[in-house]
Protein backbone atom coordinates (compact mmCIF):
# COMPACT_ATOMS: atom_id res chain seq x y z
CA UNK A 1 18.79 10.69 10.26
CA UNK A 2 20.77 13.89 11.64
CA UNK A 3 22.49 13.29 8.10
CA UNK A 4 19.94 15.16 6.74
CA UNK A 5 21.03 18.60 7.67
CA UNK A 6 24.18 17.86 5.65
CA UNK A 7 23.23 16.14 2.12
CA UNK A 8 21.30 19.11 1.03
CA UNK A 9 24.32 20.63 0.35
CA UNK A 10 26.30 17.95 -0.89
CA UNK A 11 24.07 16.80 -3.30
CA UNK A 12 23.91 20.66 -4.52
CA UNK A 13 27.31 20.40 -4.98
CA UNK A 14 26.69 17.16 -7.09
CA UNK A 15 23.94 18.11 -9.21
CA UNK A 16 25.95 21.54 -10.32
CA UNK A 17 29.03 19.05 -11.28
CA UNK A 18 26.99 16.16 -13.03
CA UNK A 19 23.81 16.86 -15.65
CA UNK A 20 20.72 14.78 -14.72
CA UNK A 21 18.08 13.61 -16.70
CA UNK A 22 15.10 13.65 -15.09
CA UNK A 23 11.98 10.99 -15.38
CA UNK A 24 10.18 13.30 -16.83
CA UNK A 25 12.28 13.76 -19.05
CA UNK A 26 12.18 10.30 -19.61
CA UNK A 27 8.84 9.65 -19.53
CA UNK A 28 7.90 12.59 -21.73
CA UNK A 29 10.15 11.07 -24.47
CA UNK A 30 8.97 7.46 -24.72
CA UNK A 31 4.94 7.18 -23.01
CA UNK A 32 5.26 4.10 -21.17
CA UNK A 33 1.75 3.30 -22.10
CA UNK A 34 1.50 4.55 -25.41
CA UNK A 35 -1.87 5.93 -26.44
CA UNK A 36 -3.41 4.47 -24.04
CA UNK A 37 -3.28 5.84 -20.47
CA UNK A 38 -5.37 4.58 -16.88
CA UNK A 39 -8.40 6.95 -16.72
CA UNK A 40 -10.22 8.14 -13.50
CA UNK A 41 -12.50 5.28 -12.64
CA UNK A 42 -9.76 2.21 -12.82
CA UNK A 43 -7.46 4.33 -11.49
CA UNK A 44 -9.65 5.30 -8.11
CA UNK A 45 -10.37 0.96 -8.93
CA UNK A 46 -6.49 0.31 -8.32
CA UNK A 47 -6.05 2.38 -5.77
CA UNK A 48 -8.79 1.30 -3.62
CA UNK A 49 -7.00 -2.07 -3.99
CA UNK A 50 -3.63 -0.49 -3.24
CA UNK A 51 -4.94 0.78 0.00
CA UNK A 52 -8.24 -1.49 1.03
CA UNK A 53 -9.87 -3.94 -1.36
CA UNK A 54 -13.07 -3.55 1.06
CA UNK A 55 -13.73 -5.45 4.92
CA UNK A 56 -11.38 -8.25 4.37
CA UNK A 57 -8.52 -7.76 7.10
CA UNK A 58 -10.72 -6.09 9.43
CA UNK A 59 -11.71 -9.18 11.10
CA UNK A 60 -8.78 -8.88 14.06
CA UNK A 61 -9.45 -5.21 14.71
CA UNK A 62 -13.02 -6.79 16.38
CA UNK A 63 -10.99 -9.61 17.88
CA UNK A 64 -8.51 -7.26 19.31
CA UNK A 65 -10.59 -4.21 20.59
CA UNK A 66 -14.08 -4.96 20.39
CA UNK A 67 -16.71 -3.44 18.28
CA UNK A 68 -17.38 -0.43 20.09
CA UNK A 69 -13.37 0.20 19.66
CA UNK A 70 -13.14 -1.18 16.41
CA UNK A 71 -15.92 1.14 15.56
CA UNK A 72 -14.30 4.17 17.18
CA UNK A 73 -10.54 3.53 15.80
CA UNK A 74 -11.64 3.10 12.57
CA UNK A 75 -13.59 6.45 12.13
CA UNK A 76 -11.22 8.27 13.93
CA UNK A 77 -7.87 7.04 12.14
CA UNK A 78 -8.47 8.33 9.01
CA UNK A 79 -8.33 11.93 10.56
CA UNK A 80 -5.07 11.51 11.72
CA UNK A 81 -3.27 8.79 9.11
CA UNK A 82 -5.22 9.18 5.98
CA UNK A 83 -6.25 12.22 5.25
CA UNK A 84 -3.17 14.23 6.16
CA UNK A 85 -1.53 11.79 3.71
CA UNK A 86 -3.91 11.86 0.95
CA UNK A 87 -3.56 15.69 1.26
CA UNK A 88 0.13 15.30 1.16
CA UNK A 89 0.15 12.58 -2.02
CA UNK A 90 -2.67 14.90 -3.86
CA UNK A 91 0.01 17.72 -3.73
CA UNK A 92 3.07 16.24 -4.95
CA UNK A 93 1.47 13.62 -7.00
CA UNK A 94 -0.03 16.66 -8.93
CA UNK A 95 3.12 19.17 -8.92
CA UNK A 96 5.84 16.19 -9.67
CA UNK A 97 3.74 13.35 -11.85
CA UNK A 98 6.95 11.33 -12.54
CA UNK A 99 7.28 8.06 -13.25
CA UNK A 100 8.56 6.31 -9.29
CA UNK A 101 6.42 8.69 -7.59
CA UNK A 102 7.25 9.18 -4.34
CA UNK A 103 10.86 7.73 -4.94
CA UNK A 104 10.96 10.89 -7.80
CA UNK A 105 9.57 13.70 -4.67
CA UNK A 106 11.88 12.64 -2.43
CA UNK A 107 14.75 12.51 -5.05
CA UNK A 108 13.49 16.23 -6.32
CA UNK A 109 13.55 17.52 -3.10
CA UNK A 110 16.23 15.92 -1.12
CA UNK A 111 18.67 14.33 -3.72
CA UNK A 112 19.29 10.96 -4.45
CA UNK A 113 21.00 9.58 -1.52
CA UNK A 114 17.39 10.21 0.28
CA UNK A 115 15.75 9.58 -3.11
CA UNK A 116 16.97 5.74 -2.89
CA UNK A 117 16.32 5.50 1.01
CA UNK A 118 12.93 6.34 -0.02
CA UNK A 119 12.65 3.51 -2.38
CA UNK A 120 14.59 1.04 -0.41
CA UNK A 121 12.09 1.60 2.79
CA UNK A 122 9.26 0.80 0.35
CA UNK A 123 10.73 -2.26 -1.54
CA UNK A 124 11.57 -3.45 1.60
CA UNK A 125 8.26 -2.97 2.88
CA UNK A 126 6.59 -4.39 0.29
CA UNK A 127 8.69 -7.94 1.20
CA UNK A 128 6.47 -7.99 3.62
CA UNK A 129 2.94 -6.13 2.39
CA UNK A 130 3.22 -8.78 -0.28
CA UNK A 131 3.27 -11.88 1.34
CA UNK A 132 0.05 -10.38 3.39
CA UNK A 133 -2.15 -11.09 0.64
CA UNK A 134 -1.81 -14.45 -0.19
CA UNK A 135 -2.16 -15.74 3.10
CA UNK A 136 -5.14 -14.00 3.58
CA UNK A 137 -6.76 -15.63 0.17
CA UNK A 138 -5.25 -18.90 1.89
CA UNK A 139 -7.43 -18.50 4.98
CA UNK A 140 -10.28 -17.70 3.29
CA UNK A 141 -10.46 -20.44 1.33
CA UNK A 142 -9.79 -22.40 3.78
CA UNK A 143 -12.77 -21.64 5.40
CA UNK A 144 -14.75 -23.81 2.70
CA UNK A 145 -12.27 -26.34 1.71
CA UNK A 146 -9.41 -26.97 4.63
CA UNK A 147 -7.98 -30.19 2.41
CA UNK A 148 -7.53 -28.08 -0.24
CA UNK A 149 -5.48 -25.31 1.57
CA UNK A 150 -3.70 -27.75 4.15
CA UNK A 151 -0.25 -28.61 4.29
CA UNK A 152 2.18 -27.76 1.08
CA UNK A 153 -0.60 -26.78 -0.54
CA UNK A 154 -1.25 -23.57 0.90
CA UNK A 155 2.10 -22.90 0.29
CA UNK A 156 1.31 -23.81 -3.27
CA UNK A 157 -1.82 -21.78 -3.91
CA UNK A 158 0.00 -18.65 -2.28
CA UNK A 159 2.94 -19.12 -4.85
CA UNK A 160 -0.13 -19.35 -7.98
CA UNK A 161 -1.58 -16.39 -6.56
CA UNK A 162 2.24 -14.33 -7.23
CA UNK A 163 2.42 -16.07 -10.46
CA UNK A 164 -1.35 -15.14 -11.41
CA UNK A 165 -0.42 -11.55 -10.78
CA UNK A 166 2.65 -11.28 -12.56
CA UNK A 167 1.23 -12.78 -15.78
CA UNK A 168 -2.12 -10.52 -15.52
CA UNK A 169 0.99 -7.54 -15.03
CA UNK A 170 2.58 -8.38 -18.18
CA UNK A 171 -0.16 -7.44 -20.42
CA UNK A 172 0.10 -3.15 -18.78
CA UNK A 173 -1.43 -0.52 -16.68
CA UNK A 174 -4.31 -0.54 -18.01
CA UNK A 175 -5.67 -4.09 -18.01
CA UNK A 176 -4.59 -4.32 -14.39
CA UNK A 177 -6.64 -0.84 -13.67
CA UNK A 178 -9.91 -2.10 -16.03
CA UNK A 179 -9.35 -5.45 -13.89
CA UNK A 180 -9.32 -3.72 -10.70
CA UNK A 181 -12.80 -2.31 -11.42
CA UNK A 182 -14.37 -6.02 -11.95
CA UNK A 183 -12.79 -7.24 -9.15
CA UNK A 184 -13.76 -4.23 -7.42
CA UNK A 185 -17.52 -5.07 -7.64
CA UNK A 186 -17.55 -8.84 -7.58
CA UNK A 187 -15.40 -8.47 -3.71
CA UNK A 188 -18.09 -5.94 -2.40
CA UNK A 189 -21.45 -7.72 -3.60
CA UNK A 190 -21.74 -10.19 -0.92
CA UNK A 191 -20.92 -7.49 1.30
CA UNK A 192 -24.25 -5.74 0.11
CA UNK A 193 -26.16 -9.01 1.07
CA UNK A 194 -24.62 -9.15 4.47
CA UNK A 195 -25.11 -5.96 5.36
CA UNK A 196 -28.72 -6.41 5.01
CA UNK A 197 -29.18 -9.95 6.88
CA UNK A 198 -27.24 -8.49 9.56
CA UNK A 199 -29.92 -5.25 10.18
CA UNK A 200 -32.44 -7.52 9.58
CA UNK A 201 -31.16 -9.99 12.27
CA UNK A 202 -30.46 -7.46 14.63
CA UNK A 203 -33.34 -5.66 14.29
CA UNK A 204 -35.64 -8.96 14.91
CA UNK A 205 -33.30 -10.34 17.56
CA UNK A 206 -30.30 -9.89 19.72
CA UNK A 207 -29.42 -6.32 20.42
CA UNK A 208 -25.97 -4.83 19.53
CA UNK A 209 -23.10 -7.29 20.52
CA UNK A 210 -20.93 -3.88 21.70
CA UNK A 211 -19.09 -5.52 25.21
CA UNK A 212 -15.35 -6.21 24.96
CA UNK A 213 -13.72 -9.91 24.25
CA UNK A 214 -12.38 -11.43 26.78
CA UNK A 215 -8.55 -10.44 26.28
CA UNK A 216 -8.62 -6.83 24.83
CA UNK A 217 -5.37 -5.92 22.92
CA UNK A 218 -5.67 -2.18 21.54
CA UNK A 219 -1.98 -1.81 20.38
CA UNK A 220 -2.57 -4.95 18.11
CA UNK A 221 -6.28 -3.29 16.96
CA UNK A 222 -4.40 -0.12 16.44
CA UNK A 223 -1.68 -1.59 14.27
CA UNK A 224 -3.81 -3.59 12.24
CA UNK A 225 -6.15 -0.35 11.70
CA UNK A 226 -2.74 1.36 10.04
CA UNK A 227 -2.44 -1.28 8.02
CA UNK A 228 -5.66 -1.92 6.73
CA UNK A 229 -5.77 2.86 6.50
CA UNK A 230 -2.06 3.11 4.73
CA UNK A 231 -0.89 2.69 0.93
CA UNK A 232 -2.25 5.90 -0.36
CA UNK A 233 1.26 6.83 -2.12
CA UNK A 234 0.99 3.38 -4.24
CA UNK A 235 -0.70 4.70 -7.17
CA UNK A 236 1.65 7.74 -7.62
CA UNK A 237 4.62 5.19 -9.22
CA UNK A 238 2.56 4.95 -12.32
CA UNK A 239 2.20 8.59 -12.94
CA UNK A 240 3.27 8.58 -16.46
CA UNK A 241 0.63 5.59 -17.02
CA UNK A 242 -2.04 8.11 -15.93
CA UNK A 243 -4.62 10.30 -18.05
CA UNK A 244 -4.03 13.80 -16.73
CA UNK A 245 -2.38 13.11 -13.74
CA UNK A 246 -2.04 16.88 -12.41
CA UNK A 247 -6.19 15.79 -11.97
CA UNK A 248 -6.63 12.77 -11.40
CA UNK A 249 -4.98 12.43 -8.44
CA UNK A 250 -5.85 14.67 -6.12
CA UNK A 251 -9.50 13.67 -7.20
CA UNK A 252 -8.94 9.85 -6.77
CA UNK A 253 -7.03 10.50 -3.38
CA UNK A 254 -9.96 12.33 -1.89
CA UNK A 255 -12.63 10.11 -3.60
CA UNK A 256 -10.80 6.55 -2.17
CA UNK A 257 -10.53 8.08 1.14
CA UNK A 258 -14.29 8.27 1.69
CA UNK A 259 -14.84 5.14 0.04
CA UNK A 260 -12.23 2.96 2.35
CA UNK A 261 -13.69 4.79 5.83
CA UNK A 262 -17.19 3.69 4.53
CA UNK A 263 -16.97 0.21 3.71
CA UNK A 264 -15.22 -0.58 6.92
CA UNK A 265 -17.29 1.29 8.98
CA UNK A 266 -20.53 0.41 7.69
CA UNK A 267 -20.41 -3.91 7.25
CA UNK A 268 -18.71 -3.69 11.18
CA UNK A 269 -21.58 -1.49 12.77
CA UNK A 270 -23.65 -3.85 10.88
CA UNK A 271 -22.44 -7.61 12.05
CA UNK A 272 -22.60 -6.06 15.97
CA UNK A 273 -26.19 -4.79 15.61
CA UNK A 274 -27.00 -8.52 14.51
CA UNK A 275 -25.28 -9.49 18.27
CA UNK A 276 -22.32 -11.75 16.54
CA UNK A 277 -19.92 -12.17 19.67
CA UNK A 278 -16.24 -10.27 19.22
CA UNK A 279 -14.59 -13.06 20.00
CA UNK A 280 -15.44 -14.78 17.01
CA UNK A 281 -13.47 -12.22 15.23
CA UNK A 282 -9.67 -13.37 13.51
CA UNK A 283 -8.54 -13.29 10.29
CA UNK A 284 -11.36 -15.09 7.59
CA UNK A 285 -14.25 -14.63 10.33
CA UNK A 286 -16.36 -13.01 7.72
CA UNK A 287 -17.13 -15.78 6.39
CA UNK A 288 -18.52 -17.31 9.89
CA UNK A 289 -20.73 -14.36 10.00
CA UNK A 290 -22.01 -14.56 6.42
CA UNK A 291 -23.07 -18.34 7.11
CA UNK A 292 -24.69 -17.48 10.47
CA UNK A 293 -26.31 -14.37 8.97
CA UNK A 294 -27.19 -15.99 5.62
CA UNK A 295 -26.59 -19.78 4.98
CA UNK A 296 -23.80 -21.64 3.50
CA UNK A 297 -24.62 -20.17 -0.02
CA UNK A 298 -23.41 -16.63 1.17
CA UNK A 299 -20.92 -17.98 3.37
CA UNK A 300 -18.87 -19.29 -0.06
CA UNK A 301 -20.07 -16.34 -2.14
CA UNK A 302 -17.67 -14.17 1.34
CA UNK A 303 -14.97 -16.61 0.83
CA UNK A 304 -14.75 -16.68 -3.29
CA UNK A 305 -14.67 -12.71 -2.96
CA UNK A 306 -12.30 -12.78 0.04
CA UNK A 307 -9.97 -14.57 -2.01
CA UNK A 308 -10.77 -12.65 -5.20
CA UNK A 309 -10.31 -9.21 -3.08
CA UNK A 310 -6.61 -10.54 -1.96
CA UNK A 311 -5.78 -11.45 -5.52
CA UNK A 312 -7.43 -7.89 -6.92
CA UNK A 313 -5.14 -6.18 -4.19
CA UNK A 314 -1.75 -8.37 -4.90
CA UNK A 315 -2.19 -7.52 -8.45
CA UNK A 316 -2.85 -3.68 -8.38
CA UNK A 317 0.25 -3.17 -5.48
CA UNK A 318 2.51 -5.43 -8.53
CA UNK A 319 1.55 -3.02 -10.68
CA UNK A 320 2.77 0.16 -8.31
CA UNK A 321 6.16 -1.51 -6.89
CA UNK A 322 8.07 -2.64 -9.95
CA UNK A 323 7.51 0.94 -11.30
CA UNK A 324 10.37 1.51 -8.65
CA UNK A 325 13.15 -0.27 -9.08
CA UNK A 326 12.80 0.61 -12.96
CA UNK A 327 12.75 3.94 -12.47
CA UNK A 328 15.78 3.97 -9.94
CA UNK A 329 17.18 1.96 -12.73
CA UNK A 330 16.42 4.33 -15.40
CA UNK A 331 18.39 7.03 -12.94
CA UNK A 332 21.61 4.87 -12.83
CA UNK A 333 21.07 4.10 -8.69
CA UNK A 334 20.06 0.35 -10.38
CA UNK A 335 21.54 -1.81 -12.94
CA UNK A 336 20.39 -0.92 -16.03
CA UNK A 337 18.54 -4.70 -16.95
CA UNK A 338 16.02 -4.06 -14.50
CA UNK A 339 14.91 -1.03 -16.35
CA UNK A 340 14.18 -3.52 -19.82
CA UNK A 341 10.51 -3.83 -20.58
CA UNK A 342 8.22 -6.08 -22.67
CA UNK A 343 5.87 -5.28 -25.49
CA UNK A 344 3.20 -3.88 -23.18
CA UNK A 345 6.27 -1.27 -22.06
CA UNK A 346 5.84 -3.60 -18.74
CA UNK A 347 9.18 -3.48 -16.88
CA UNK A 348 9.31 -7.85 -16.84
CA UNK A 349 12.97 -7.73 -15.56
CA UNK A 350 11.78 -5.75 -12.23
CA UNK A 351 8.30 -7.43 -12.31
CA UNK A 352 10.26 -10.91 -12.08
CA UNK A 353 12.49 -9.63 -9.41
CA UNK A 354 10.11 -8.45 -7.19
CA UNK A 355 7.94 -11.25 -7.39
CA UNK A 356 10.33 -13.68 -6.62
CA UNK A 357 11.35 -11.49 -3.26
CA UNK A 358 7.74 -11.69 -2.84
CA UNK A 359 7.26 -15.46 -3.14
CA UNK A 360 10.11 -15.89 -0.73
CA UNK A 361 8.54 -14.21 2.49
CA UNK A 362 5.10 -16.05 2.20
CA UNK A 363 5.75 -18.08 5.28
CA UNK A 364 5.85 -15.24 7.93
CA UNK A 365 2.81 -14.70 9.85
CA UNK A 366 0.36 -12.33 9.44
CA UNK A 367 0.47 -9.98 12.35
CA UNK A 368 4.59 -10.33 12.28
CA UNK A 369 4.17 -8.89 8.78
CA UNK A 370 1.57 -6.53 9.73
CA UNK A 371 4.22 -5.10 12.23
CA UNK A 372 7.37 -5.04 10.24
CA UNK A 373 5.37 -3.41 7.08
CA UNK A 374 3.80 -0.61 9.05
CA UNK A 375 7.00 0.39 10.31
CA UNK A 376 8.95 0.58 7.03
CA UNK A 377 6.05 2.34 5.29
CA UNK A 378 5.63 4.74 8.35
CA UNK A 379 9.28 5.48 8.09
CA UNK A 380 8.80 6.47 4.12
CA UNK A 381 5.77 8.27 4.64
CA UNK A 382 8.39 10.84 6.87
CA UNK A 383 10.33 11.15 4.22
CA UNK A 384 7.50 12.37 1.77
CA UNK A 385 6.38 14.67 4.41
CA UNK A 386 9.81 16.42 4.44
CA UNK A 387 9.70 16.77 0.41
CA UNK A 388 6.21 18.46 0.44
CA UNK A 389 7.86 20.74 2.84
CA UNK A 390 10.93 21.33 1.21
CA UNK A 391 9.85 22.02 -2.33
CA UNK A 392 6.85 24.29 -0.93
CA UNK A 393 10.20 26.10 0.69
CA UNK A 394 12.92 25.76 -2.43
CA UNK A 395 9.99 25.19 -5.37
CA UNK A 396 7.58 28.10 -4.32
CA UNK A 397 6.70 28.98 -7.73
CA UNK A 398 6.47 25.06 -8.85
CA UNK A 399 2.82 24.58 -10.60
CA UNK A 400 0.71 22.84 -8.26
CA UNK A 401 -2.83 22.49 -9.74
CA UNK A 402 -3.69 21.12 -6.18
CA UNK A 403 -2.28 22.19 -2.86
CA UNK A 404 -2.61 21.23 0.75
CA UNK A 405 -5.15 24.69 2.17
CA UNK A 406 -2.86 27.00 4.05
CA UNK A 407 0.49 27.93 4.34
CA UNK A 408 3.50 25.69 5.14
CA UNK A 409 3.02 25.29 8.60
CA UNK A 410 -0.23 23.24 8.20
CA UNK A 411 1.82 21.69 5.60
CA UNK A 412 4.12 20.44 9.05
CA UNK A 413 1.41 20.02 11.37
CA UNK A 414 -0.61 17.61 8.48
CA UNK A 415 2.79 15.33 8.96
CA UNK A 416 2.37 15.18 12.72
CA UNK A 417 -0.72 12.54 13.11
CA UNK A 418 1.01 10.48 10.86
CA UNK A 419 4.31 10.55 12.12
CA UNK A 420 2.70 10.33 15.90
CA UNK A 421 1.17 7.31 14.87
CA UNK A 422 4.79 5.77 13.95
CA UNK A 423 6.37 6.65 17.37
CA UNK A 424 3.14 4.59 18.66
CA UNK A 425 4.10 1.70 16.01
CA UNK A 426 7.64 1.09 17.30
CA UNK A 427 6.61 1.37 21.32
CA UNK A 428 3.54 -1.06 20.20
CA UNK A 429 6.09 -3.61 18.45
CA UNK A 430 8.07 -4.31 21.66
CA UNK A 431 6.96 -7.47 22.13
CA UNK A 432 6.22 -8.81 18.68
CA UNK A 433 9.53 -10.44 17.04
CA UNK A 434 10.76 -11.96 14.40
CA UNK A 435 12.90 -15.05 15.17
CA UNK A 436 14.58 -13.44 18.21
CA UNK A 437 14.58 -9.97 17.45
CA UNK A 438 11.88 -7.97 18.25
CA UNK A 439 9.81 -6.64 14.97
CA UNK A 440 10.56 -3.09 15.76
CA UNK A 441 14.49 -3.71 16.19
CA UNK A 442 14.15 -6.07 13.09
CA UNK A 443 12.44 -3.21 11.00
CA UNK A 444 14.92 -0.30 11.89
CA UNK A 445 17.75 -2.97 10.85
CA UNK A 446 16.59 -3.38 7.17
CA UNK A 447 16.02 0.52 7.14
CA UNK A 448 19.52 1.04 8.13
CA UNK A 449 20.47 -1.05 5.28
CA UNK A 450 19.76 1.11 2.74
CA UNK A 451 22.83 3.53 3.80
CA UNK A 452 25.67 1.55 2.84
CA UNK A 453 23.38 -0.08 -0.08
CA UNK A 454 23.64 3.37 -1.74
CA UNK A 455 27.26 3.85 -1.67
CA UNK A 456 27.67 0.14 -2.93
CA UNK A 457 24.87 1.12 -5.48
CA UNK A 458 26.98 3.94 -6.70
CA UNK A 459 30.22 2.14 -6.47
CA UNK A 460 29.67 -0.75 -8.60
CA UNK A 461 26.53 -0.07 -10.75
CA UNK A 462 27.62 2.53 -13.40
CA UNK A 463 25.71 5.51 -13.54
CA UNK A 464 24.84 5.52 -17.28
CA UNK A 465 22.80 8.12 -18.35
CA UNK A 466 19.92 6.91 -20.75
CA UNK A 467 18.96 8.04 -24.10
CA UNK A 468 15.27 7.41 -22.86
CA UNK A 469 14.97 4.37 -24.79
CA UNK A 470 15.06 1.39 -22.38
CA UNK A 471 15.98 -2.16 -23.83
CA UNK A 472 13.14 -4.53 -24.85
């Protein structure tokens, strides 16, 4: 990382020498969307699914910590990991709404050797935020029907869950954002219901079920609360895709940030006030409580929209990470096929790729991925710290319709929760590993990829400026 103090210059020295034509540029030429463009309400829909998709995932925070901890981590988190980065993302989402996103800040700012590190650490990441989801609508349904989900054919419903996405990607932004906002209501409703059987439970039985399981581990509960509090850049890759961007947002950063705190917060301090032990907390366990709470009938309506919720979520993050490999590609740090797109202006060739990358890391377990995806992300999120600070330092006068209160030193101290909470990730990950390296060893090897990936990138793909007309 000390290279940084160095590449500034160099890639001065570059960009005087070559002309570049920015995604904006781009963009601006040929709408990726046409006419129509992802308005306020399924955008703030997709990215709600980008970073939450409601309770579902919560379930080991309980098992780990507790509720009383649960309750406490996830109120406090956001204050420290969320909001400092929806501040940051409202910012440069609104001054640079480029096509990529954060891959175009970082690019802007720092060049684009740092530009493609930024996009690497997120691809890569998202090898392993991907295969999250599936499993999750795996274990859900397997709460109702275990022959169904058992053996090869979990593996099997996992792969049709990719598939199902990719297809429902193919037809554009905006059906994936108006789908987002179905999905977005049918996962929450039997949320509503359990909500209420669990006050009404506790409030005409047991007391509060607030003790501690039996083995307490808050490093685990921690890391699990980043994941289920992180994703907030997601929506930025589609920028071009977006009706008034500049806007939206800042609006939709500050609007899913509130949402996501309350709907974990709430259906948790619910299910302990109706005195459901911890310990019968892991990964699916809603569904235990909604049959306990309310019957079998609610206990399938929990499942149907657990596994709706994972497939709402898989779909919406499709939609934000094959914007980046076609918009690398449409800079030349990509071969050009991957920046080809279908008659929806859907970028197929990257939408194929990273699905299959996806399909291929479905067997890793869930808190393995957990830790390798936190650490990757965490180790992006630096890097889009450092642009907001360097283009509020080399851009002054750039247009920013909405800016982070204050000068640029709250600019620096918003990045230090966040990148606190990373330092915490890798001392955490010590004892988690993957095969036989340990997950936080294993993470800072694929990061340290993407160096010698670049010059290889820039060696043998040819750095062919485009016209702004992709292939179809």
């Amino acid at each position: 990382m000390h290279a940084r103090t160095v590449w500034p210059q160099r890639v001065r020295a570059i960009q005087s020498n070559k002309p570049q034509r920015t995604l904006k540029t781009l963009t601006s030429s040929h709408p990726a969307t046409g006419p129509r463009k992802l308005r306020l309400l399924p955008l703030l829909a997709a990215t709600y699914f980008m970073v939450s998709g409601g309770p579902y995932g919560l379930e080991d925070i309980i098992g780990f910590a507790g509720y009383g901890r649960a309750l406490i981590l996830l109120f406090l988190l956001p204050f420290v990991w969320s909001l400092p980065t929806a501040l940051m993302i409202g910012e440069l989402a609104a001054s640079v709404p480029e096509e990529g996103g954060f891959y175009a800040w970082v690019r802007r700012a720092m060049g684009p050797f740092w530009g493609f590190q930024e996009a690497w650490l997120s691809l890569s990441a998202s090898i392993f935020d991907m295969a999250i989801y599936p499993t999750i609508f795996v274990s859900y349904l397997s709460r109702v029907a275990p022959s169904l989900t058992s053996g090869h054919r979990g593996l099997l419903l996992e792969i049709t869950v990719v598939i199902l996405s990719a297809l429902w990607n193919l037809r554009g932004a905006v059906a994936v954002g108006v789908g987002s906002v179905w999905l977005w209501l049918i996962a929450l409703s039997p949320f509503l219901a359990l909500v209420g059987f669990a006050v009404w439970t506790g409030a005409h039985g047991p007391h509060a079920a607030m003790g501690a399981p039996s083995r307490v581990d808050l490093p685990a509960a921690i890391l699990v609360a980043m994941w289920n509090y992180m994703g907030w850049d997601n929506a930025t890759t589609i920028a071009s895709e977006v009706e008034d961007p500049q806007r939206s947002y800042p609006r939709v950063m500050l609007y899913a940030a509130g949402m996501v705190m309350a709907t974990y917060l709430i259906p948790v301090a619910a299910v302990a006030w109706a005195g459901i032990p911890p310990e019968r907390f892991s990964t699916g366990a809603w569904a235990d409580a909604a049959h306990l709470l309310g019957g079998s009938a609610l206990a399938v309506c929990v499942v149907l929209a657990g596994s709706l919720d994972s497939m709402g979520t898989f779909n919406a993050l499709t939609l934000s990470y094959t914007r980046l490999p076609y918009a690398m590609a449409c800079d030349g740090l990509l071969p050009r096929v991957l920046s080809k797109r279908n008659a929806a202006n859907v970028p197929w060739v990257a939408l194929v790729a990273c699905a299959t990358c996806w399909a291929l890391a479905l067997k890793l377990s869930f808190e393995r991925l957990i830790t390798v995806d936190v650490l990757l992300w965490g180790l992006s999120l630096i890097l889009e710290f450092a642009a907001l600070i360097i283009l509020r330092r080399r851009e002054p006068d750039l247009p920013r319709p909405f800016r982070v209160p204050g000068p640029t030193w709250v600019a620096v101290a918003l990045g230090c929760g966040p990148v606190g909470l990373m330092l915490f990730a890798l001392w955490a990950a010590r004892d988690e590993h993957v095969g036989p390296v340990p997950a936080s060893l294993f993470a800072l090897a694929i990061a340290a990829c993407g160096l010698p990936l670049y010059w290889l990138v820039r060696r043998f793909v040819p750095a062919t400026e485009f016209n702004g007309h992709s292939d179809r």
